[in-house]
C-alpha atoms as a PDB file:
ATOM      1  CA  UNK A   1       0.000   0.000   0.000  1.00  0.00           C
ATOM      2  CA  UNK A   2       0.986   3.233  -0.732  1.00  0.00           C
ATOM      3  CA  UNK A   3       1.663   6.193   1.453  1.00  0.00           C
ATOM      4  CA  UNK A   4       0.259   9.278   1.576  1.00  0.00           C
ATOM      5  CA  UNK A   5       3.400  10.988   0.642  1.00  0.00           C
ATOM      6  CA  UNK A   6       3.483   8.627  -2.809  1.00  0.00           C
ATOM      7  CA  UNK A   7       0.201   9.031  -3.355  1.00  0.00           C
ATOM      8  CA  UNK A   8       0.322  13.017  -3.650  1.00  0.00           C
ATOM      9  CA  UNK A   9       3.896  12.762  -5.515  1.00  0.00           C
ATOM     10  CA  UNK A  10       2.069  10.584  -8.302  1.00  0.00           C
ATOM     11  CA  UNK A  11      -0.559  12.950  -8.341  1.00  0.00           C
ATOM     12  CA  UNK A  12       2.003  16.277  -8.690  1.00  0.00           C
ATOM     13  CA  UNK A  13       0.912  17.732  -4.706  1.00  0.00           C
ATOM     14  CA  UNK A  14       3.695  18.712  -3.103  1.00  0.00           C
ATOM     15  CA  UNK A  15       5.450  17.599  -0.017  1.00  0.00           C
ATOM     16  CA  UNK A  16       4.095  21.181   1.426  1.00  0.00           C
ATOM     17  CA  UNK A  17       0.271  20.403   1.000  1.00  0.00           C
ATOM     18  CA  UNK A  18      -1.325  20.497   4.087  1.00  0.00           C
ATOM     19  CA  UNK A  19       1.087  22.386   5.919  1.00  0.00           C
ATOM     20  CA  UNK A  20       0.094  26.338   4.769  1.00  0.00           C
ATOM     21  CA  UNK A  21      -2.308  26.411   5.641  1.00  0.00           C
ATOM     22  CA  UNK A  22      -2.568  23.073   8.428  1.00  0.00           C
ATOM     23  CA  UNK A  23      -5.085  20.794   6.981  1.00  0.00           C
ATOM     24  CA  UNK A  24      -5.945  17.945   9.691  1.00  0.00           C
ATOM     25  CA  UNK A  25      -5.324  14.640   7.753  1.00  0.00           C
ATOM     26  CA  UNK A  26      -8.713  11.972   7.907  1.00  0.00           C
ATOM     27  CA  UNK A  27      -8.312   8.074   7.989  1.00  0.00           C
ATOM     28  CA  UNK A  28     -10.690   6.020   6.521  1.00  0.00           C
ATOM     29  CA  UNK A  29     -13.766   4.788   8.638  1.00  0.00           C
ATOM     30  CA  UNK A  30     -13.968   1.310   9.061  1.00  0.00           C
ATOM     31  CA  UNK A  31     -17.089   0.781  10.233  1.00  0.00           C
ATOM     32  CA  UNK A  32     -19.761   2.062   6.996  1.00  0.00           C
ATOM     33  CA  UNK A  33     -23.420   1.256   6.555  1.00  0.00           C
ATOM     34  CA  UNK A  34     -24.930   1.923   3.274  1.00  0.00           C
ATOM     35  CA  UNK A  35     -27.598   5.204   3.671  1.00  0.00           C
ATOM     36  CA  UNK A  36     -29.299   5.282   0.246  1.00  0.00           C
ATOM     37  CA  UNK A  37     -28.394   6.120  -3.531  1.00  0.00           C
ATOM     38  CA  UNK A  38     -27.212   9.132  -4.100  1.00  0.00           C
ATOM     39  CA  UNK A  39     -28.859  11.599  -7.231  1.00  0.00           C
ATOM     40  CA  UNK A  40     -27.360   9.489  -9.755  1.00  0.00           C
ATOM     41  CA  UNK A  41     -28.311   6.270  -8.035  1.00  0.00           C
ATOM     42  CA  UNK A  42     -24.659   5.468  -6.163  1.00  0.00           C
ATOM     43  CA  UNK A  43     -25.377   4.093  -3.038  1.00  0.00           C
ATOM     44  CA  UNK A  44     -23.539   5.879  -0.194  1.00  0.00           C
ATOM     45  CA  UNK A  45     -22.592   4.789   2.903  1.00  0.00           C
ATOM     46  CA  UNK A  46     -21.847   7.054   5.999  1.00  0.00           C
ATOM     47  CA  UNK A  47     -20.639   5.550   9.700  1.00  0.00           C
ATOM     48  CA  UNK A  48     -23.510   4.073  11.764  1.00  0.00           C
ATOM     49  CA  UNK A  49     -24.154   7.399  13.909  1.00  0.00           C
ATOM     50  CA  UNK A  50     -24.236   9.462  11.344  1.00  0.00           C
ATOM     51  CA  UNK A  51     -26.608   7.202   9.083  1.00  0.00           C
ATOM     52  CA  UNK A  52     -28.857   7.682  11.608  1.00  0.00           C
ATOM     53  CA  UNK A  53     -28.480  11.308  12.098  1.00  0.00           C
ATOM     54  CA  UNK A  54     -28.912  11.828   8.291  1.00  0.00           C
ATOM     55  CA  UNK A  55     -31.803  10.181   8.056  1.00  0.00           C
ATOM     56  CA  UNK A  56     -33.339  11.380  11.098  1.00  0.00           C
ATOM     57  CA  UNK A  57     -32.370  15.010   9.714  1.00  0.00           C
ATOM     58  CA  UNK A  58     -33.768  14.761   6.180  1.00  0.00           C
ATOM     59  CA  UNK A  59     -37.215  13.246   7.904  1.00  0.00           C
ATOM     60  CA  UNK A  60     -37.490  16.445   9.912  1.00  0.00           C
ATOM     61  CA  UNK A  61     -36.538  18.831   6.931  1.00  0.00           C
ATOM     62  CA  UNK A  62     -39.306  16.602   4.690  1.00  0.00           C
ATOM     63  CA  UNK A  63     -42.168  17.085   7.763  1.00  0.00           C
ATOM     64  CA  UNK A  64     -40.995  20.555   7.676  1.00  0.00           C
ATOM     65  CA  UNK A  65     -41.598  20.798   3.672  1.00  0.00           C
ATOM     66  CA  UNK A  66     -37.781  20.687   2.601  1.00  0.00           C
ATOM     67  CA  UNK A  67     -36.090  17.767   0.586  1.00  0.00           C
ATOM     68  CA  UNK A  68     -32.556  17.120   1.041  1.00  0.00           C
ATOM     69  CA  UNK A  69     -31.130  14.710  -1.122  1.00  0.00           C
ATOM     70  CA  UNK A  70     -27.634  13.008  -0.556  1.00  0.00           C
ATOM     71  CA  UNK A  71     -25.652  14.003  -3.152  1.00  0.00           C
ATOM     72  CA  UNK A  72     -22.082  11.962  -1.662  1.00  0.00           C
ATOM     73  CA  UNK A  73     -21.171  10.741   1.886  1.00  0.00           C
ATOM     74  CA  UNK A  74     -18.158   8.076   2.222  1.00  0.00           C
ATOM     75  CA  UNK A  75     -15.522   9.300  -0.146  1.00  0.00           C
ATOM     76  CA  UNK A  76     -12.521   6.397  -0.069  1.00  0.00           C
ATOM     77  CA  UNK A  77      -8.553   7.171  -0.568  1.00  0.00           C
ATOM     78  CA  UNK A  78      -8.887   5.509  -4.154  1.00  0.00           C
ATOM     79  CA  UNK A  79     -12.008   7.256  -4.600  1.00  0.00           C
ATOM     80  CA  UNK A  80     -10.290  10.659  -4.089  1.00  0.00           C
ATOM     81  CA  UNK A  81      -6.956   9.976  -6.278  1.00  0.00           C
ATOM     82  CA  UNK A  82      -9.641   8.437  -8.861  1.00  0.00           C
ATOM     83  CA  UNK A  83     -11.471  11.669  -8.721  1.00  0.00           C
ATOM     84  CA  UNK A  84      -8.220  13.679  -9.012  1.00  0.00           C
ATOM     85  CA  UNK A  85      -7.031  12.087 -12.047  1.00  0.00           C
ATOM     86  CA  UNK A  86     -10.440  12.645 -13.745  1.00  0.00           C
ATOM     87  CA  UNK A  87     -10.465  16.106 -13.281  1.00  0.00           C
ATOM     88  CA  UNK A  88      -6.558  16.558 -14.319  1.00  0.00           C
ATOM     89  CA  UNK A  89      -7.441  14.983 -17.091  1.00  0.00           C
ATOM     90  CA  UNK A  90     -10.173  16.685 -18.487  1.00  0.00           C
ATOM     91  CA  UNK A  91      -7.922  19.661 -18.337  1.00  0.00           C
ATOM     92  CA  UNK A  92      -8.166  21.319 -14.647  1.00  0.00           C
ATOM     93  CA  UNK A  93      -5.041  22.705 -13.241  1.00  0.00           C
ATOM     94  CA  UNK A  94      -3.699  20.995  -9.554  1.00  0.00           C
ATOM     95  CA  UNK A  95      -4.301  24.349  -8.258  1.00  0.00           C
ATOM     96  CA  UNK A  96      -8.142  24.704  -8.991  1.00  0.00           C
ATOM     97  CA  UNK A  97      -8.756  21.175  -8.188  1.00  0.00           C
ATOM     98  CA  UNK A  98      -7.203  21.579  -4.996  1.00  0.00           C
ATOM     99  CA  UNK A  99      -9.414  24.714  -3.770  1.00  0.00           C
ATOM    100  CA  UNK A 100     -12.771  22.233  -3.923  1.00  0.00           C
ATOM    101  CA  UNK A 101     -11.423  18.540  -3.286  1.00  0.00           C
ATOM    102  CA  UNK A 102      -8.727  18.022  -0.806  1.00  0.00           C
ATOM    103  CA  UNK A 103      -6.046  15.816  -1.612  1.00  0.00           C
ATOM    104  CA  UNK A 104      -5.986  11.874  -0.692  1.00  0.00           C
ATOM    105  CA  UNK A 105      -5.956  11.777   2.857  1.00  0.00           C
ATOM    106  CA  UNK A 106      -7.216  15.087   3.805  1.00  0.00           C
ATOM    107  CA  UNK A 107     -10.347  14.594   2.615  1.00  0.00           C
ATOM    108  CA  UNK A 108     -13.403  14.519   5.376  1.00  0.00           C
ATOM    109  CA  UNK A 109     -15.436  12.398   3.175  1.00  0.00           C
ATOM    110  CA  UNK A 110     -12.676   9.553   4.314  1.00  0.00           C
ATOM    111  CA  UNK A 111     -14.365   9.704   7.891  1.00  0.00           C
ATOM    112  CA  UNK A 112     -18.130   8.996   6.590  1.00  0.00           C
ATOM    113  CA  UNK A 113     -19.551  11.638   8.915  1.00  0.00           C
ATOM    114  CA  UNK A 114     -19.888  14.050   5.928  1.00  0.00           C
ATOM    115  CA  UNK A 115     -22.765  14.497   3.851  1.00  0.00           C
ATOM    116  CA  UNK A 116     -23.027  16.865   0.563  1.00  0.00           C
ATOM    117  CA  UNK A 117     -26.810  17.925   0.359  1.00  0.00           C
ATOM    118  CA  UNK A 118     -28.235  19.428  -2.380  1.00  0.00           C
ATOM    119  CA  UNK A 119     -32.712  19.882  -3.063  1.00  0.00           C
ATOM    120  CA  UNK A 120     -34.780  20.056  -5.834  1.00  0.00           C
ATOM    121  CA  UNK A 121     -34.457  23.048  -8.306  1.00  0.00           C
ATOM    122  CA  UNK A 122     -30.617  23.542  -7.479  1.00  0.00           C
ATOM    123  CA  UNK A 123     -27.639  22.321  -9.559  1.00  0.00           C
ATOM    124  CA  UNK A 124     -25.848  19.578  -6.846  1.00  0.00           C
ATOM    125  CA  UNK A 125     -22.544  21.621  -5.443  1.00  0.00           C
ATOM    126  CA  UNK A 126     -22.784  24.886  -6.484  1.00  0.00           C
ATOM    127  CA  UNK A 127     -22.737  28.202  -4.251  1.00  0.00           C
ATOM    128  CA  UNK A 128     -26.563  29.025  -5.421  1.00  0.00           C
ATOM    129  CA  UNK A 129     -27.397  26.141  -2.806  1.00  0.00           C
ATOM    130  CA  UNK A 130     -27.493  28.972   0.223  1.00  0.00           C
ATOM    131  CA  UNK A 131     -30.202  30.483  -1.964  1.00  0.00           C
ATOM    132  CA  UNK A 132     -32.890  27.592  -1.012  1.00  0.00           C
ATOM    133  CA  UNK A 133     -34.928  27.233   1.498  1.00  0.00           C
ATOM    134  CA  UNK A 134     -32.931  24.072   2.413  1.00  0.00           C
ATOM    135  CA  UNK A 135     -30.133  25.270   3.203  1.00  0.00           C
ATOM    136  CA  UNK A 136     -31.736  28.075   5.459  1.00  0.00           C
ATOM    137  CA  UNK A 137     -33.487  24.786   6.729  1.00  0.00           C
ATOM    138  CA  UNK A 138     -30.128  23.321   7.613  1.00  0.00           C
ATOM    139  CA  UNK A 139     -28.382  26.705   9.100  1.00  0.00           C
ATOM    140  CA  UNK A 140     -31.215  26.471  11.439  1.00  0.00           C
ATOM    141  CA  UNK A 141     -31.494  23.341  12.302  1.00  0.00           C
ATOM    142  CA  UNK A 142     -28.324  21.144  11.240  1.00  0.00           C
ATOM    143  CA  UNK A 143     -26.654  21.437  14.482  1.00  0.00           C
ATOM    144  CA  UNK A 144     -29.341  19.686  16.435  1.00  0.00           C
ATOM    145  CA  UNK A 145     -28.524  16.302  14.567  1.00  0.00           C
ATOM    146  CA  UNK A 146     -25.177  17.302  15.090  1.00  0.00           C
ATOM    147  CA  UNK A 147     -24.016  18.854  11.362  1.00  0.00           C
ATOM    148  CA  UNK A 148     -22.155  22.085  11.075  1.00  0.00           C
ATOM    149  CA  UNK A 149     -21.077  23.492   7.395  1.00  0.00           C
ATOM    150  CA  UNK A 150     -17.577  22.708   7.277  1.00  0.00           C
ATOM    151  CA  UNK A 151     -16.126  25.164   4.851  1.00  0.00           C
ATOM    152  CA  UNK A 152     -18.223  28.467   5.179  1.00  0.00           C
ATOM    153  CA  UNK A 153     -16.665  31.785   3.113  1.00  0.00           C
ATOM    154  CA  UNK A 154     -13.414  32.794   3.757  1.00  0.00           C
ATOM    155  CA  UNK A 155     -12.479  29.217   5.952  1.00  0.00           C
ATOM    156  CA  UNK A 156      -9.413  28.758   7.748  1.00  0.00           C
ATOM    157  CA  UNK A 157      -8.548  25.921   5.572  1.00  0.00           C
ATOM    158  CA  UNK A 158      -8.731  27.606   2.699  1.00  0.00           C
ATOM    159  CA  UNK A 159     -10.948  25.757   0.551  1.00  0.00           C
ATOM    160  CA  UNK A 160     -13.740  27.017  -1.692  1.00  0.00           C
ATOM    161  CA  UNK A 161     -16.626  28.463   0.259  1.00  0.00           C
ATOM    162  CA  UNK A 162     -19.187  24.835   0.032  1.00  0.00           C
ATOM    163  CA  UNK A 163     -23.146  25.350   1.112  1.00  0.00           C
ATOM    164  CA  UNK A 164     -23.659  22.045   0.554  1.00  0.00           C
ATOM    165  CA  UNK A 165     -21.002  20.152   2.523  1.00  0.00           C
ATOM    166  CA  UNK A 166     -22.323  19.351   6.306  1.00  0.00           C
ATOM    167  CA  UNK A 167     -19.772  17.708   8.810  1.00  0.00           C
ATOM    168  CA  UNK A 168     -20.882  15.973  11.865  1.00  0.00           C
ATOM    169  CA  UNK A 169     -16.816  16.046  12.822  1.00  0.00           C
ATOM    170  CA  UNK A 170     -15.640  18.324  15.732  1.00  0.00           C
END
């Protein structure tokens, strides 16, 4: 198995990722039940605890006449480097790719507590997501089922500002 270290040199990231700013590197959870297919029918699968918090959420936001779909959840190490390459080669640069998916290993879909939402009417993963009523739905409610948006505008991490991207980590 390769490190972490090869992994990023095959993909071009340098050795200084994740130092400037300090990204907190996520393993892989071990421990996954599938949740339910994603927009374009992937299942995903999230950690027990937060399966049930997801579900329990998106019940609450449907009584309260708001549908959240799951648009990803569980994002493996391959699945990230597989993503990576995709995206290099239909022509993004390392740079722009890097500002919306973190590199292999730093990635909080690794930990399956992180859900990307999108609803109804609204292209999946774009910034016009804080313009529905579901994500006002979420910013109100979210942290009661234990979510918090995990890269708001202008985030110490330094990744794109992301509406859709709700973290149950701490």
């Amino acid at each position: 198995m390769q490190t972490i270290e090869e992994i990023h040199r095959s993909l071009g990231i340098p050795p200084s990722y994740g130092r400037d700013p300090p990204l907190p590197r996520f393993h892989e959870a071990t421990e996954l039940v599938a949740v339910e297919p994603n927009i374009v029918g992937r299942m995903q699968e999230l950690t027990p605890e937060t399966a049930a918090a997801w579900s329990e959420m998106k019940a609450r936001a449907q009584e309260d006449g708001v549908a959240l779909l799951l648009v990803s959840g569980f994002r493996s190490i391959a699945r990230q480097i597989a993503l990576i390459r995709q995206k290099l080669a239909q022509g993004q640069t390392l740079d722009e790719i890097l500002k919306v998916n973190a590199a292999p290993g730093f990635s909080q879909h690794h930990t399956g507590k992180v859900v990307d939402v999108a609803t109804p009417g609204c292209r999946p993963l774009t910034e016009e997501f804080e313009m529905t009523p579901a994500f006002g739905w979420l910013c109100r409610n979210a942290a009661g089922f234990g979510f918090r948006l995990a890269y708001p505008r202008d985030n110490d991490e330094g990744f794109c500002y992301e509406p859709w991207h709700w973290s149950r980590l701490p």
